[in-house]
Protein backbone atom coordinates (compact mmCIF):
# COMPACT_ATOMS: atom_id res chain seq x y z
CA UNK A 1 -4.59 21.43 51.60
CA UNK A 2 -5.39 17.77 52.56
CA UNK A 3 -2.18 17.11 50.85
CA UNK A 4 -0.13 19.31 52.94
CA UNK A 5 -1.39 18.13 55.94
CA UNK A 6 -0.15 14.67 54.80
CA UNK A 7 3.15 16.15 54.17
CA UNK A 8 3.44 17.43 57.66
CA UNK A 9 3.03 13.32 58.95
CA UNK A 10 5.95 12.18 56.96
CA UNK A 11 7.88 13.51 59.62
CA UNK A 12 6.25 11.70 62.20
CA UNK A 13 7.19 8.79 60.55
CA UNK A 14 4.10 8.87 58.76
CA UNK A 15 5.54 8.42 55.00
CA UNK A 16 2.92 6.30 53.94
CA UNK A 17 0.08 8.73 54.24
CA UNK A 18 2.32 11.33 52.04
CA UNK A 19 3.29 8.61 49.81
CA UNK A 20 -0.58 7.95 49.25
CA UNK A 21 -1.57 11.36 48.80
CA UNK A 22 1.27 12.26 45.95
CA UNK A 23 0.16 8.98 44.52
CA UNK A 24 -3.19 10.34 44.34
CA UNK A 25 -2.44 13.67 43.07
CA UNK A 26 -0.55 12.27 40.10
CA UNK A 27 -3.50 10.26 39.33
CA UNK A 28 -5.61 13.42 39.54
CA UNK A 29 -3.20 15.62 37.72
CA UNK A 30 -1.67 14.08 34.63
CA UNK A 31 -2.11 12.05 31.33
CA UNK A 32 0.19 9.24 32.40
CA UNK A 33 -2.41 7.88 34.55
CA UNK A 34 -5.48 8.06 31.84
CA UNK A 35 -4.75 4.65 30.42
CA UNK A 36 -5.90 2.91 34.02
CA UNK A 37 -9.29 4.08 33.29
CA UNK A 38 -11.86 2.22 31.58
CA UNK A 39 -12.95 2.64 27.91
CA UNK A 40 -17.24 1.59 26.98
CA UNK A 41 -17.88 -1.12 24.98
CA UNK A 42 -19.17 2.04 21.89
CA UNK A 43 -15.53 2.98 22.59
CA UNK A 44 -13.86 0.08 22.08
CA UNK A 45 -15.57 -0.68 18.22
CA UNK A 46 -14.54 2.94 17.70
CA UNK A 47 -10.93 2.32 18.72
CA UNK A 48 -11.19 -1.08 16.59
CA UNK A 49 -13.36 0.71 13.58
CA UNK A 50 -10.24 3.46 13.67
CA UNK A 51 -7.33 0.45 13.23
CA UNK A 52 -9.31 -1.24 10.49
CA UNK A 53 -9.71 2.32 8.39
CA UNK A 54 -6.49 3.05 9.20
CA UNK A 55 -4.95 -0.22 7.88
CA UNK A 56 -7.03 0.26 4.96
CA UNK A 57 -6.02 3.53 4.30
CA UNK A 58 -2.42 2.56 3.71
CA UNK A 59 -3.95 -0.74 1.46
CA UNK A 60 -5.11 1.67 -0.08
CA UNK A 61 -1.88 3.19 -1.22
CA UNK A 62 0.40 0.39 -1.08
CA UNK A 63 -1.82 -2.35 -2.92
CA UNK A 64 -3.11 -0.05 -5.16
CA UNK A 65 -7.00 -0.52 -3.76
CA UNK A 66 -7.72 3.16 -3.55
CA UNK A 67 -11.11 2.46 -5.67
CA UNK A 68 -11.93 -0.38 -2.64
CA UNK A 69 -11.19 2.01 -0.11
CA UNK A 70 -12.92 5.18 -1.60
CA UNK A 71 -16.19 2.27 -1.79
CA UNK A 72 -15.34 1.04 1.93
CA UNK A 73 -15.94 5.02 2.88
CA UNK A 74 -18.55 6.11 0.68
CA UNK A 75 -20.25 3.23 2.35
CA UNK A 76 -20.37 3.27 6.32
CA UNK A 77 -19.01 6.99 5.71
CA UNK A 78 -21.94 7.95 8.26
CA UNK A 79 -21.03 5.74 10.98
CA UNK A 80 -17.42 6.36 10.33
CA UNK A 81 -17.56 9.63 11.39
CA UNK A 82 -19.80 9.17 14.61
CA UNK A 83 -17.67 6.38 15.50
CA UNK A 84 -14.35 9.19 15.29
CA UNK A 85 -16.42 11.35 16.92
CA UNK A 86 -16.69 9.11 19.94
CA UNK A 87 -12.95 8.01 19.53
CA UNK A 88 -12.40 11.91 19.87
CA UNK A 89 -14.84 12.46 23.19
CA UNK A 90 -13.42 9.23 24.89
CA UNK A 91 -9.33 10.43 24.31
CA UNK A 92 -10.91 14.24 25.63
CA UNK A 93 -12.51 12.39 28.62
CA UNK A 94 -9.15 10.28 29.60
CA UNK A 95 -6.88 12.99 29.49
CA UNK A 96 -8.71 16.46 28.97
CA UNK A 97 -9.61 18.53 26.25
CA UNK A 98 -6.07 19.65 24.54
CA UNK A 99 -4.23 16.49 25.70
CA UNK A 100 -7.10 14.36 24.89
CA UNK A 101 -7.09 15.62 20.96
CA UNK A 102 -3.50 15.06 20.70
CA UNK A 103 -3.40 11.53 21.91
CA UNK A 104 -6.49 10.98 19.54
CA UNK A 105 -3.92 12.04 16.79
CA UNK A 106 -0.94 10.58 18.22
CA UNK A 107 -3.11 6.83 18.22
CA UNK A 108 -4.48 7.41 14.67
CA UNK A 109 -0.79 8.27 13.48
CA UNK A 110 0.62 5.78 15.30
CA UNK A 111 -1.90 3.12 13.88
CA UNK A 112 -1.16 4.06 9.89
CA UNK A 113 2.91 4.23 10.51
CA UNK A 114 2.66 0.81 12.21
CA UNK A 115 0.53 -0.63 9.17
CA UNK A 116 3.09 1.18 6.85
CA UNK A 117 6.07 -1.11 8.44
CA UNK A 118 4.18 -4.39 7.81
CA UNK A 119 3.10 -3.67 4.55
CA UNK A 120 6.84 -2.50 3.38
CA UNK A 121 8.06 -5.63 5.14
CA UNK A 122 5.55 -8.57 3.50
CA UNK A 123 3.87 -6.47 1.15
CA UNK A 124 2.13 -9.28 -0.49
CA UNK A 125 0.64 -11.05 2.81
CA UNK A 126 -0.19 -7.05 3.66
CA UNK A 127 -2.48 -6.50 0.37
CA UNK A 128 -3.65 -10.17 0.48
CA UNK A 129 -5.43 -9.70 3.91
CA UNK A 130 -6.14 -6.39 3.01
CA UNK A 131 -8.29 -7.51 -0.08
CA UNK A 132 -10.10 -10.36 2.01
CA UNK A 133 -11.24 -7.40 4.42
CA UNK A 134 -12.14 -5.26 1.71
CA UNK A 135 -14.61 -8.05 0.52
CA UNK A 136 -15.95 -8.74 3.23
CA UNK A 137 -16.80 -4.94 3.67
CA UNK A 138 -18.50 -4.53 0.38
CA UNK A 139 -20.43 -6.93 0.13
CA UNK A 140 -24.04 -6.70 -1.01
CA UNK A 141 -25.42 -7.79 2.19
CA UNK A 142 -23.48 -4.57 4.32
CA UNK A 143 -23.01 -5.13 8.00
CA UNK A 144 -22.81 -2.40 10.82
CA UNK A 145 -19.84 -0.72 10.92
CA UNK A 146 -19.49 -2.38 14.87
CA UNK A 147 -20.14 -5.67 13.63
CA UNK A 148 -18.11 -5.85 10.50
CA UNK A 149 -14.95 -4.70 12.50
CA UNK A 150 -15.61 -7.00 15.42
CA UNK A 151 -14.76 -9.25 13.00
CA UNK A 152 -11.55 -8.26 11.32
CA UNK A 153 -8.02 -9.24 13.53
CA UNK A 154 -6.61 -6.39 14.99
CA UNK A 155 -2.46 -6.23 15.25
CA UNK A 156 -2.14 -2.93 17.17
CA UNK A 157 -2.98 -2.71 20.81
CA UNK A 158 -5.57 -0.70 22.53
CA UNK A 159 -4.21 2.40 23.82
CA UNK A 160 -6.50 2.32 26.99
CA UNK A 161 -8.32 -0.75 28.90
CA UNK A 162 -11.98 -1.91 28.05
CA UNK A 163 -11.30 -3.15 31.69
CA UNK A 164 -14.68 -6.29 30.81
CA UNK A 165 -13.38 -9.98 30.48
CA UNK A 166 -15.68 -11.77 27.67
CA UNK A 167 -15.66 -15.46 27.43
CA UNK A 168 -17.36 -16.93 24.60
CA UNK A 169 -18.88 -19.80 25.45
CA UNK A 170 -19.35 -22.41 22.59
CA UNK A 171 -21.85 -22.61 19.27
CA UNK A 172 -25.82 -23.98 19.91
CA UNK A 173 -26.47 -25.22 16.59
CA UNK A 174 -25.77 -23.05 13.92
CA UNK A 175 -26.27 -20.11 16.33
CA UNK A 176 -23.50 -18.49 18.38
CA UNK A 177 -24.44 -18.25 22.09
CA UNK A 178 -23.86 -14.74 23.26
CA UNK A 179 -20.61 -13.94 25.38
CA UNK A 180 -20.85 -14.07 29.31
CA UNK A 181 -19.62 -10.64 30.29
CA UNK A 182 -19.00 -11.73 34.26
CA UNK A 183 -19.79 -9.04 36.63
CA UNK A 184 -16.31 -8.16 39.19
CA UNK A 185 -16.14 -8.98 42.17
CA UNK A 186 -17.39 -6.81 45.02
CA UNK A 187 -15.08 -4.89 47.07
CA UNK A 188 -14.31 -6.66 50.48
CA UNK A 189 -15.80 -4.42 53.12
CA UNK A 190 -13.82 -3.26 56.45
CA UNK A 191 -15.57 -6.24 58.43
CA UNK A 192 -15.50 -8.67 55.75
CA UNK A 193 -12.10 -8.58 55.67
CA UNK A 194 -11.70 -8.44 59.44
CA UNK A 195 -13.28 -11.98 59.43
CA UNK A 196 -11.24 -13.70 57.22
């Protein structure tokens, strides 16, 4: 209705209000727009923890390391699937239930043909990295499934926006100092910006 009414203005000479209010119903209305929105940082390892099994998975098949990655699921096989799980619910909450499951598809798909064209084209380099991940996911001392992956280099790109800027800030001995997440900016209010 409030839409209409907008409509009506164009006439007036009053584009910009209609402009504004299709804007805003494209926004509300279709997948296109989903990526602008914000993914949490549980979302982002599963996104990462999703490109790292995936990679694997054709290692797997193209280095012959099936018995690696059968070992690399068997082992965080628990927080594998709660990780999906949350890739699954955070596609669902961008774009809605049906869309949402098909873009979780299309990204995992996407993700394994895109490791399938750099393994055919430098298969060697491909299985070489591959087996340096591997090791570092088996070894005796096994790290969380968040931290292991936060440490392996990811090629593909995220398909939405973790929207937080990290900057690491240096080494304090032989510990890391944590990363300074900085908070934004506050949004100028009507007589803030008046003033200026």
């Amino acid at each position: 209705m409030i839409c209409v009414a907008y409509i009506g203005f164009m006439y007036m000479g009053r584009s910009l209000k209609a402009g504004a209010c299709l804007l805003a119903w494209f926004a509300a209305s279709g997948p296109a727009f989903a990526a602008g929105q914000c993914a949490r940082a549980d979302e982002m390892t599963a996104i990462r923890a999703t490109a790292v099994q995936q990679q694997l998975m054709v290692a797997a098949l193209t280095c012959n390391q099936v018995s690696n990655f059968n070992a690399f699921q068997t082992s965080f096989g628990k927080e594998l699937r709660r990780s999906d799980a949350r890739l699954l619910s955070m596609f669902k909450r961008f774009y809605g239930a049906r869309a949402g499951e098909k873009e979780y598809h299309a990204f995992k798909t996407r993700i394994a043909n895109d490791s399938s064209i750099r393994s055919i084209r430098d298969n060697r380099d491909y299985c070489s990295s591959a087996q340096v991940v591997f090791a570092a996911a088996l070894t005796p001392q096994k790290p969380t499934l968040a931290n292991f992956v936060s440490g392996v280099q990811i090629t593909e790109s995220s398909p939405v926006d973790s929207c937080e800027i990290r900057v690491a800030v240096g080494l304090q001995g032989a510990k890391a100092v944590p990363s300074i997440v900085p908070r934004p900016k506050p949004a100028l209010t009507q007589t803030a910006a008046t003033i200026r």
